[in-house]
N, C-alpha and C. Protein backbone atom coordinates (compact mmCIF):
# COMPACT_ATOMS: atom_id res chain seq x y z
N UNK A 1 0.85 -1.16 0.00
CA UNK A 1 0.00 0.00 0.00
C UNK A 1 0.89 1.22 0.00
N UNK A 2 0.62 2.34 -0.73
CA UNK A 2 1.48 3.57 -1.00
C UNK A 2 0.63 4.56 -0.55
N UNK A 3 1.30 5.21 0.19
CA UNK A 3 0.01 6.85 0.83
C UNK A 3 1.38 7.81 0.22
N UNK A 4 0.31 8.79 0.09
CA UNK A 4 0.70 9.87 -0.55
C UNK A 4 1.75 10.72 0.60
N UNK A 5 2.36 11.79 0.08
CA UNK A 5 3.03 12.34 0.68
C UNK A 5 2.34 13.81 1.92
N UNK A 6 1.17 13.71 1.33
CA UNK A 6 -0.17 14.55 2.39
C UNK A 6 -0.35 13.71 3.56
N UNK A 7 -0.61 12.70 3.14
CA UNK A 7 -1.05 12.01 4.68
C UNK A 7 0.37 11.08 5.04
N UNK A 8 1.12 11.28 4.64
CA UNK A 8 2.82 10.84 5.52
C UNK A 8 2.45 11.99 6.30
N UNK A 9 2.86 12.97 5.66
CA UNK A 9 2.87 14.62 6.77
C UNK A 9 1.93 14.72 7.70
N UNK A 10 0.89 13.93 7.58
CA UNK A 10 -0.22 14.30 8.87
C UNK A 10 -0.31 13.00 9.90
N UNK A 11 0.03 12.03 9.36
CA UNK A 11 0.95 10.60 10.12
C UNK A 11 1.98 11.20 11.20
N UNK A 12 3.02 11.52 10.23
CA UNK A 12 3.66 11.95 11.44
C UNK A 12 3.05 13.27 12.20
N UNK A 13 2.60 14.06 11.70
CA UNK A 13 2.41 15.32 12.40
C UNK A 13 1.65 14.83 14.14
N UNK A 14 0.85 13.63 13.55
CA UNK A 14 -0.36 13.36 14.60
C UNK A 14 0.40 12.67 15.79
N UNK A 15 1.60 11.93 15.33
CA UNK A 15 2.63 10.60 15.91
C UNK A 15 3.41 11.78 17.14
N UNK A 16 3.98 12.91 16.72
CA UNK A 16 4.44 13.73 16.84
C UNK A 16 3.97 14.74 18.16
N UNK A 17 2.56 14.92 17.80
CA UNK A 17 1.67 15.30 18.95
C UNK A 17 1.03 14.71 19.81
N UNK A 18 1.18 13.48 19.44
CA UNK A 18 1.42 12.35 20.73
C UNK A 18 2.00 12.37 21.41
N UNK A 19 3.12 11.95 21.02
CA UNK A 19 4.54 11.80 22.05
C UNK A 19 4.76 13.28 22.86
N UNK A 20 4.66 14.32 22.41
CA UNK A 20 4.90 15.61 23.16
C UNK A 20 3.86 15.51 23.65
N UNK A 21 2.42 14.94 23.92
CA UNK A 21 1.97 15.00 25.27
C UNK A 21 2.26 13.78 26.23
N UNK A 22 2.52 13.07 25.85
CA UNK A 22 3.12 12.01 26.45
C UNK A 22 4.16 12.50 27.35
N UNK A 23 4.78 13.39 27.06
CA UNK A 23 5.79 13.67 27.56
C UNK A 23 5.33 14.28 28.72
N UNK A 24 4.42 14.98 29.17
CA UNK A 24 3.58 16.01 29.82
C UNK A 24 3.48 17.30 29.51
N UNK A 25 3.23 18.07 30.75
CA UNK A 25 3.26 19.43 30.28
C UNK A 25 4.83 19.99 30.10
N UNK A 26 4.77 21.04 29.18
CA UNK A 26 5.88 21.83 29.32
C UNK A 26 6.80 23.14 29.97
N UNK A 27 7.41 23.04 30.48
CA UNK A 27 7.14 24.39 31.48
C UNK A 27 8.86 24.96 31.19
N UNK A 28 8.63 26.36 30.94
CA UNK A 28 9.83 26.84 30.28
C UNK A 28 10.88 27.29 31.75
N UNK A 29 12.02 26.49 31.44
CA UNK A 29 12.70 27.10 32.28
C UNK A 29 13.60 28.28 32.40
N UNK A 30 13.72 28.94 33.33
CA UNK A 30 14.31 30.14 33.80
C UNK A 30 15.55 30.14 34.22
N UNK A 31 16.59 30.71 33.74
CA UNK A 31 17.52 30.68 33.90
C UNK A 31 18.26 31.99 35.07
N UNK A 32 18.55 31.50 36.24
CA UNK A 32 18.36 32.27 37.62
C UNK A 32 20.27 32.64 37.30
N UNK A 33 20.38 33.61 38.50
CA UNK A 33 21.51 34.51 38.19
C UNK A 33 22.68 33.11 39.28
N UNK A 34 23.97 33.47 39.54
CA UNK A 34 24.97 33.02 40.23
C UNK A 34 24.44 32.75 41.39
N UNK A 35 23.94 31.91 42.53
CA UNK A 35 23.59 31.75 43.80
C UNK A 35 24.48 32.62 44.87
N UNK A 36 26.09 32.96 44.33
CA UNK A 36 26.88 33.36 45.34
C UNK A 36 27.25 34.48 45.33
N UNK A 37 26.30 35.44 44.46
CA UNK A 37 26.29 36.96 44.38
C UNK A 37 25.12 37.93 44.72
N UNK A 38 25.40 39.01 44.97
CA UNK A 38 24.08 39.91 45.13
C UNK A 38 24.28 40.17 46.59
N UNK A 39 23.09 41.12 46.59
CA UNK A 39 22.53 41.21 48.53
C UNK A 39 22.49 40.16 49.08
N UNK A 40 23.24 39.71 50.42
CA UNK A 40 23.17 38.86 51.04
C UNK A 40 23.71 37.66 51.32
N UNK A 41 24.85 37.87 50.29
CA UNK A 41 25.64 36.42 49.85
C UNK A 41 27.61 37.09 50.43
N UNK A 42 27.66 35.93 50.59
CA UNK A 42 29.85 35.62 50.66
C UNK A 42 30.02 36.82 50.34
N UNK A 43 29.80 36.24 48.87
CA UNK A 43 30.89 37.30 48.04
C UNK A 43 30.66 38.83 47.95
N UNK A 44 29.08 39.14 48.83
CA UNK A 44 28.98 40.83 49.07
C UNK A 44 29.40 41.19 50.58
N UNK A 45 29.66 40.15 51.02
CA UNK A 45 30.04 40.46 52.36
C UNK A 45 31.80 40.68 52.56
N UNK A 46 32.19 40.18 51.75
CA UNK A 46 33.61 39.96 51.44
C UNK A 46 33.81 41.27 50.88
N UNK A 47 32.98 41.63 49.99
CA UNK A 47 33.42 42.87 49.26
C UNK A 47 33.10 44.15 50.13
N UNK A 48 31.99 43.97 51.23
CA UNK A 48 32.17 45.07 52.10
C UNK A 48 33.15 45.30 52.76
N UNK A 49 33.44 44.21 53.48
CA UNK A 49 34.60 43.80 54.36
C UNK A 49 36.28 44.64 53.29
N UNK A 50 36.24 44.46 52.48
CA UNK A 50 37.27 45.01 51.62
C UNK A 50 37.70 46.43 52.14
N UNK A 51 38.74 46.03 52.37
CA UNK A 51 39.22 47.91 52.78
C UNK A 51 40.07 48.18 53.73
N UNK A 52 40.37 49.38 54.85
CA UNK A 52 40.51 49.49 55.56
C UNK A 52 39.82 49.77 56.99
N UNK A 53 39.62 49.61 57.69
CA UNK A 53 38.83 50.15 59.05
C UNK A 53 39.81 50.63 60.34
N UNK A 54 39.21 51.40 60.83
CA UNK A 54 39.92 52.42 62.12
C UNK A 54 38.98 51.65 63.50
N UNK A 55 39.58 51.70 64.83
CA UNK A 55 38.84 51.15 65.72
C UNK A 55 38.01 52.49 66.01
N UNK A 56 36.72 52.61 66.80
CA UNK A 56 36.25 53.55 67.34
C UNK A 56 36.01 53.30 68.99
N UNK A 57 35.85 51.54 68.84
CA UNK A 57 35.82 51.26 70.48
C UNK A 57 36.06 49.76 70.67
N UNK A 58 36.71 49.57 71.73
CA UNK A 58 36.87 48.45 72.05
C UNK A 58 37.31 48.15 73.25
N UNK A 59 35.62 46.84 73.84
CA UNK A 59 35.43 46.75 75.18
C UNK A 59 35.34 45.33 75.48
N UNK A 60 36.39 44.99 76.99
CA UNK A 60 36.52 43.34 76.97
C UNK A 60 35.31 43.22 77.75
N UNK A 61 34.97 42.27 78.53
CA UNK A 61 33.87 41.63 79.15
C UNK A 61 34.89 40.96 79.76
N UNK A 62 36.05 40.44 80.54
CA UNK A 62 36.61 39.67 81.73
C UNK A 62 35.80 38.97 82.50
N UNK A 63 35.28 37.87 82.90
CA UNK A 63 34.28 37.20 84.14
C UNK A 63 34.83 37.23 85.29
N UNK A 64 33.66 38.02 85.69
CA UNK A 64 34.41 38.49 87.25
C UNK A 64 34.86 39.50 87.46
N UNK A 65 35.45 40.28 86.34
CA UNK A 65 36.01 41.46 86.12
C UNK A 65 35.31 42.73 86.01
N UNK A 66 35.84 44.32 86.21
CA UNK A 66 35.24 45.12 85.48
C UNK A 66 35.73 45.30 84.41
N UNK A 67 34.57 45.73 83.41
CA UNK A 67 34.80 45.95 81.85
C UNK A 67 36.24 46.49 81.34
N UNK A 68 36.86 46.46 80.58
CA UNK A 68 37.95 47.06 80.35
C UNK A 68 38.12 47.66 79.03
N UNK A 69 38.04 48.87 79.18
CA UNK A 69 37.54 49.77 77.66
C UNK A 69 39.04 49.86 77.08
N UNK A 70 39.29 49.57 75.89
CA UNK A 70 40.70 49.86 75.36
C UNK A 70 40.65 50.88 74.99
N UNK A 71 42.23 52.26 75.40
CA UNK A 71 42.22 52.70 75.12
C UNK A 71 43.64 53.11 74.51
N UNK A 72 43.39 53.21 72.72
CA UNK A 72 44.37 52.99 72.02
C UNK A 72 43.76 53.26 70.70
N UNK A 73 44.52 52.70 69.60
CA UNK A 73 43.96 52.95 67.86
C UNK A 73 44.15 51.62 67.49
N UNK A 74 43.38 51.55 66.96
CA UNK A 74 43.84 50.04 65.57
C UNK A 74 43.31 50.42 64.50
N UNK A 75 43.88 49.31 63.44
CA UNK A 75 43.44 49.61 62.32
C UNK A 75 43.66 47.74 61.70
N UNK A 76 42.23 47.87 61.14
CA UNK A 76 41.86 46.23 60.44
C UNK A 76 41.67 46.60 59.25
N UNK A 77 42.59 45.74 58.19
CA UNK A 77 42.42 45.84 57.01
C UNK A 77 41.87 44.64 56.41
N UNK A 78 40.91 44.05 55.42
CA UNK A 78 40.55 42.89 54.45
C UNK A 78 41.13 42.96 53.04
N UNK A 79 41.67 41.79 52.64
CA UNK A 79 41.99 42.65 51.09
C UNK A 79 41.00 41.63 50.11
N UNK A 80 40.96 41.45 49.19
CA UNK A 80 39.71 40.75 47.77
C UNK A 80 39.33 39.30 48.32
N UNK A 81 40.52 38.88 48.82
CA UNK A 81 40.97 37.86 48.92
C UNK A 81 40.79 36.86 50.68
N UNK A 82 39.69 38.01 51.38
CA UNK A 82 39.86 37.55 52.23
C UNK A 82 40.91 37.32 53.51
N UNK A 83 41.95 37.78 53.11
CA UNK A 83 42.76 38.17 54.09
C UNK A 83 42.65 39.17 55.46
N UNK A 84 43.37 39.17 56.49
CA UNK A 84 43.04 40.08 57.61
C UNK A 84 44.52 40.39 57.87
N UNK A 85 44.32 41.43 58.68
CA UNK A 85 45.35 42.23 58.88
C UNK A 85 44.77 43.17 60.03
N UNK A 86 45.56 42.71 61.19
CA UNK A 86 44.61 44.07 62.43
C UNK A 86 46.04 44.03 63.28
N UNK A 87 46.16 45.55 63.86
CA UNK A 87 46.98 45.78 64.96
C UNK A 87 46.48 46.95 65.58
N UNK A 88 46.59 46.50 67.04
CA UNK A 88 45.98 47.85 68.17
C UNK A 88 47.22 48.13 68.67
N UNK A 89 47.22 49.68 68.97
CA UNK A 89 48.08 49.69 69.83
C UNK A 89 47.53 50.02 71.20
N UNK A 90 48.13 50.30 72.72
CA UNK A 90 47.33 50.66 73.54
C UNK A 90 48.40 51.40 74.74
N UNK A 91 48.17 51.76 75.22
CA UNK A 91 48.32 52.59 76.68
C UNK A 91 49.29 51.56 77.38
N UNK A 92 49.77 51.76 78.34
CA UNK A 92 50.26 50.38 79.34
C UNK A 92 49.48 49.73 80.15
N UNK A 93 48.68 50.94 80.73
CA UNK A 93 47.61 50.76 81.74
C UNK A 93 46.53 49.61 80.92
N UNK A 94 46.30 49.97 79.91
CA UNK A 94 45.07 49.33 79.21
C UNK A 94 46.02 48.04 78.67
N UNK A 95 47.58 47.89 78.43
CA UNK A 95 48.31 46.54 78.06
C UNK A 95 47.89 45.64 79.50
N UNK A 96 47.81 46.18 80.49
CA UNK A 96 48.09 45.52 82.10
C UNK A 96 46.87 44.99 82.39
N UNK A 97 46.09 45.26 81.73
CA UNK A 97 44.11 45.04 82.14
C UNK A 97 44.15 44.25 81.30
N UNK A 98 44.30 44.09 79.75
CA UNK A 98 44.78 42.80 78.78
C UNK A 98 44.80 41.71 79.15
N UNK A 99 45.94 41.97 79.70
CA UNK A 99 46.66 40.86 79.63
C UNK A 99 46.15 39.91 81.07
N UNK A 100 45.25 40.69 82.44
CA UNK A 100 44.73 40.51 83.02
C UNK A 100 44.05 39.65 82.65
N UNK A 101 42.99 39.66 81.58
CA UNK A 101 41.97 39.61 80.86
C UNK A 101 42.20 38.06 80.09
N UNK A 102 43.24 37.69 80.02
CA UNK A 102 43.61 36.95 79.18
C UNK A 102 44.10 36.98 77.88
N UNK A 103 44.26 38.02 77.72
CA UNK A 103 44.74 38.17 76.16
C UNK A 103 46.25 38.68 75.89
N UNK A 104 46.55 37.97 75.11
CA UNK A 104 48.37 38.14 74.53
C UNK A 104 48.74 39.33 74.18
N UNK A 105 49.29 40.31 74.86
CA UNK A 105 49.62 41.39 74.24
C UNK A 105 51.14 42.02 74.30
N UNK A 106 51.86 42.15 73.34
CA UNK A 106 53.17 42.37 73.60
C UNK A 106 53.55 43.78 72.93
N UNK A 107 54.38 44.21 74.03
CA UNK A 107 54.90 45.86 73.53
C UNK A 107 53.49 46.57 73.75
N UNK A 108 52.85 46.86 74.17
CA UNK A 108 51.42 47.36 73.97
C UNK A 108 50.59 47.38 72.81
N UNK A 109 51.09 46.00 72.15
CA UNK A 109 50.30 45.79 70.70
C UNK A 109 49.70 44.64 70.45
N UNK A 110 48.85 44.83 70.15
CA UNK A 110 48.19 43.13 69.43
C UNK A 110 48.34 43.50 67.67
N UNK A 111 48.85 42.25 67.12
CA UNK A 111 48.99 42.51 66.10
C UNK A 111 48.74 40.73 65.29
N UNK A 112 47.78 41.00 64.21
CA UNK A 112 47.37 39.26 63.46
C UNK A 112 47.54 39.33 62.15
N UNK A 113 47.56 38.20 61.30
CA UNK A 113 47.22 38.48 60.19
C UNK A 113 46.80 36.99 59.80
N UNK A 114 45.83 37.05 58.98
CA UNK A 114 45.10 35.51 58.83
C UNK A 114 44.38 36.06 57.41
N UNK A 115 43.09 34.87 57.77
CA UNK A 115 42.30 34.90 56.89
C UNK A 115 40.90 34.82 57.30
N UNK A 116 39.94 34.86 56.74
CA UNK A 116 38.09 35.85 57.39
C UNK A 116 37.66 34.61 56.86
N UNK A 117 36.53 33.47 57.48
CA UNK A 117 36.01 32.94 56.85
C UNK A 117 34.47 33.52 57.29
N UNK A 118 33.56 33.67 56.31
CA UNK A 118 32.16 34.55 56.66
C UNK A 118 30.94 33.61 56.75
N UNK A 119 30.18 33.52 57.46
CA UNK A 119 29.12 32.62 57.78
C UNK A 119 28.09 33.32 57.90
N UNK A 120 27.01 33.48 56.69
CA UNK A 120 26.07 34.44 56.30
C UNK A 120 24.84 34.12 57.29
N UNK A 121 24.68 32.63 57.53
CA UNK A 121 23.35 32.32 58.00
C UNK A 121 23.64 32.53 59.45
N UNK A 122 24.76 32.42 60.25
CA UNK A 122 24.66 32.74 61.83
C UNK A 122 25.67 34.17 61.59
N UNK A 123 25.78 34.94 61.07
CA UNK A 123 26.58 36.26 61.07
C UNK A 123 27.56 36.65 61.63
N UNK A 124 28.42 34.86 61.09
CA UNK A 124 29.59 35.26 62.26
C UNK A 124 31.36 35.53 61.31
N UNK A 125 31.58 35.86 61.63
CA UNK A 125 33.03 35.51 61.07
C UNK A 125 33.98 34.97 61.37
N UNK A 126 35.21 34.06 61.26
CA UNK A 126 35.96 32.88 61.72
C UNK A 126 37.20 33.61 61.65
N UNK A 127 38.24 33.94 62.27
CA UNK A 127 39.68 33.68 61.84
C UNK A 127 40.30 33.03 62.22
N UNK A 128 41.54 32.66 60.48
CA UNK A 128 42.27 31.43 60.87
C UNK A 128 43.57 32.23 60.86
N UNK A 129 44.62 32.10 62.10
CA UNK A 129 45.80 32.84 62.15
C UNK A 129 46.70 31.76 62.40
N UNK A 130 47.29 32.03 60.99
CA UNK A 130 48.85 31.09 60.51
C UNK A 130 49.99 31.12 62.48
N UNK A 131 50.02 30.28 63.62
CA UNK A 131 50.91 30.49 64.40
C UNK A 131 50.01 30.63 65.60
N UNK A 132 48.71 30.37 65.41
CA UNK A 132 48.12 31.04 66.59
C UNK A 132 47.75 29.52 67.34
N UNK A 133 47.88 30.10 68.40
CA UNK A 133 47.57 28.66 69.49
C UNK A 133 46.12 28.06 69.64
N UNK A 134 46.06 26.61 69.46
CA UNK A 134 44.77 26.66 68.90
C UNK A 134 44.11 26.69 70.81
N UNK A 135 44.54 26.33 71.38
CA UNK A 135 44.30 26.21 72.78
C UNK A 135 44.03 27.43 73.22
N UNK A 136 44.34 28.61 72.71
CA UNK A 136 43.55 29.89 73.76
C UNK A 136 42.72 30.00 73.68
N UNK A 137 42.12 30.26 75.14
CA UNK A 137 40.86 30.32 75.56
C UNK A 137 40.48 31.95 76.19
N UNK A 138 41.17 32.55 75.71
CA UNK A 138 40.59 34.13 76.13
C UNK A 138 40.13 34.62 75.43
N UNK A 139 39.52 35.86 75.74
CA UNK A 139 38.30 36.71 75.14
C UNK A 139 38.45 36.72 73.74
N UNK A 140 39.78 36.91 72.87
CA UNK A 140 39.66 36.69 71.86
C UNK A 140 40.29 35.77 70.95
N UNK A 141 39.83 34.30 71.55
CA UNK A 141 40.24 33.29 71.12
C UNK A 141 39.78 32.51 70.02
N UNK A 142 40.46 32.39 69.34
CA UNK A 142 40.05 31.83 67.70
C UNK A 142 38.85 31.00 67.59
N UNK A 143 38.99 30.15 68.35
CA UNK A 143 37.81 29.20 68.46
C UNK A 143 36.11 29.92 68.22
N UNK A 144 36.69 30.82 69.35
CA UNK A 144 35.23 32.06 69.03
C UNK A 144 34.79 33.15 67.85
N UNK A 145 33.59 32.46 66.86
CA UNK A 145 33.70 33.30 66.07
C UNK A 145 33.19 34.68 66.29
N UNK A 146 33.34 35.90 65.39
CA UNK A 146 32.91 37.12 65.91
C UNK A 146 31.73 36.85 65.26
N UNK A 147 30.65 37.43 66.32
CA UNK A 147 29.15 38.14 65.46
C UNK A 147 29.55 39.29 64.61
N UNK A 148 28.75 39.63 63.50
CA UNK A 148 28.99 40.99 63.12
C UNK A 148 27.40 41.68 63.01
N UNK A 149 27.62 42.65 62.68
CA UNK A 149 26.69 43.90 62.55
C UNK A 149 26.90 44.86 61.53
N UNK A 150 26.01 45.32 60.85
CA UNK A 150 26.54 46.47 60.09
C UNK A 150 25.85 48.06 60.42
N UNK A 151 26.47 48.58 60.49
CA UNK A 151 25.51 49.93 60.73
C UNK A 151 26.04 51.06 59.29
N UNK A 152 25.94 51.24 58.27
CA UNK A 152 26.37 51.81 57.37
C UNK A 152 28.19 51.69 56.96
N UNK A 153 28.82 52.54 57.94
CA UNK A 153 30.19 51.87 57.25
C UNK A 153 30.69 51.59 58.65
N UNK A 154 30.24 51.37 59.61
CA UNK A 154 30.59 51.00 61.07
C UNK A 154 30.52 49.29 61.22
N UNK A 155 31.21 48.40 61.47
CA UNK A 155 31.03 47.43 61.83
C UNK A 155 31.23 46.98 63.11
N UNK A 156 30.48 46.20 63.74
CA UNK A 156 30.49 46.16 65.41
C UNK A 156 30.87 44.39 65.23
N UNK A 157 31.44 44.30 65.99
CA UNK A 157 32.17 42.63 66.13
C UNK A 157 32.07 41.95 67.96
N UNK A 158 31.26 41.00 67.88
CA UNK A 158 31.32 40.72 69.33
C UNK A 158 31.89 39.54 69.44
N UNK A 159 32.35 39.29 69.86
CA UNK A 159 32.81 37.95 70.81
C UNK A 159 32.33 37.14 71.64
N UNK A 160 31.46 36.01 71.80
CA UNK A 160 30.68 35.41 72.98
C UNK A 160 31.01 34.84 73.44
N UNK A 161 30.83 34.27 74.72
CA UNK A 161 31.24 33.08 75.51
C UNK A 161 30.25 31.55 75.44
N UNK A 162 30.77 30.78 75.97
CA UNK A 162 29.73 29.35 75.59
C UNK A 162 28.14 30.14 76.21
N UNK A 163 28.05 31.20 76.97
CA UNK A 163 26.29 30.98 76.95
C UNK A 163 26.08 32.01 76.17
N UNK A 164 26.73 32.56 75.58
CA UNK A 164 26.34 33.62 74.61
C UNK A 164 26.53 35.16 75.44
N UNK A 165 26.68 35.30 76.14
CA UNK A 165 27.25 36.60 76.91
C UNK A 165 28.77 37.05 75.91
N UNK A 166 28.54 38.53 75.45
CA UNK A 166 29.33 39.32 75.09
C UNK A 166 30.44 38.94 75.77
N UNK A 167 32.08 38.22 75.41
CA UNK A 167 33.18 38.83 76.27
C UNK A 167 34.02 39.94 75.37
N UNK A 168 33.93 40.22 74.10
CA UNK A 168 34.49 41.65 73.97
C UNK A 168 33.89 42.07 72.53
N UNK A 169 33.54 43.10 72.27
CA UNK A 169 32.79 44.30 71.31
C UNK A 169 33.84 45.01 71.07
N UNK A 170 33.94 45.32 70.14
CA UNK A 170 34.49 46.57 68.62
C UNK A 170 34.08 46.91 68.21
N UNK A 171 34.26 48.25 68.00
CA UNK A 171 33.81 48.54 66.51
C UNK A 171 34.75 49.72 65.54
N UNK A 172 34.38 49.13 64.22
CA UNK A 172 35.29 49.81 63.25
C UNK A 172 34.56 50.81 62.00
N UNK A 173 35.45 51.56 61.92
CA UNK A 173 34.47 52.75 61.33
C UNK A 173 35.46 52.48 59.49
N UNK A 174 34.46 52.20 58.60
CA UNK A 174 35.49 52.00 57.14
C UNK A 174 35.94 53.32 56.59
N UNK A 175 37.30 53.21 56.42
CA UNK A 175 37.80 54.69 56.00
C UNK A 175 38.26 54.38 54.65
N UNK A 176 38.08 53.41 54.17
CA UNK A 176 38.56 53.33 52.22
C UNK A 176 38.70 51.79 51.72
């Protein structure tokens, strides 16, 4: 039997519109932007973080202690790459309450340089410092990540203890 070349074309046409419902419905997909960019992501937090910052305040929490307000300058830098870079300097009086405090301070300076790891969903930030003892347990001991905050170009950094009590607050004002 020979069919014409009209009803081949409507053979298949019909075979054709079968199978594409067979298939089900069709639903056009959307092609969504990078997951790890924009408001709210790593890589905008990283890029805020980029720069330099000046201290404006910085207060320990000691247990047991009274508060101990540093009084001195620092300056924390981030570069593209995630890197850190911070050194305070301070008073003697305020090196002697430090170090009270638990924290390493030599010449009246604290001085680090590492790397920022950023944790968007609990707002904390990690540093890892090439030399640093993993065993300290003072106020600003690695183990503890910082909370952050943003207030326009001010960033506030806290420090908690296992119940969540503040043991020391900063904050840095971005100058470039």
């Amino acid at each position: 039997m020979k069919l014409n070349s009209s009803l081949t074309c409507a053979l298949l046409a019909v075979a054709a519109l079968g199978l594409s419902a067979a298939c089900g419905p069709k639903v056009a997909v959307k092609k969504g932007g990078p997951v790890d960019t924009g408001a709210g992501s790593v890589v905008a937090a990283r890029k805020y973080l980029e720069g330099r910052w000046t201290l404006e305040s910085f207060e320990v929490y000691p247990p047991g202690k009274p508060v101990v307000a540093v009084k001195g300058q620092g300056t924390l830098s981030y570069d593209d790459f995630s890197n850190l870079s911070m050194e305070l300097r301070t008073d003697v009086a305020t090196s002697d309450q430090l170090r009270a405090a638990g924290i390493e301070i030599q010449d009246g300076t604290i001085s680090t340089t590492g790397r920022t790891a950023v944790d968007m969903q609990n707002r904390t930030l990690t540093y890892v410092i090439a030399g640093q003892p993993a065993g300290n347990t003072g106020p600003l001991a690695l183990s503890r990540p910082r909370h952050w905050q943003v207030d326009g170009n001010v960033l506030t950094l806290t420090t908690k203890d296992d119940a969540g009590k503040p043991v020391s607050i900063s904050k840095w004002r971005k100058i470039s």
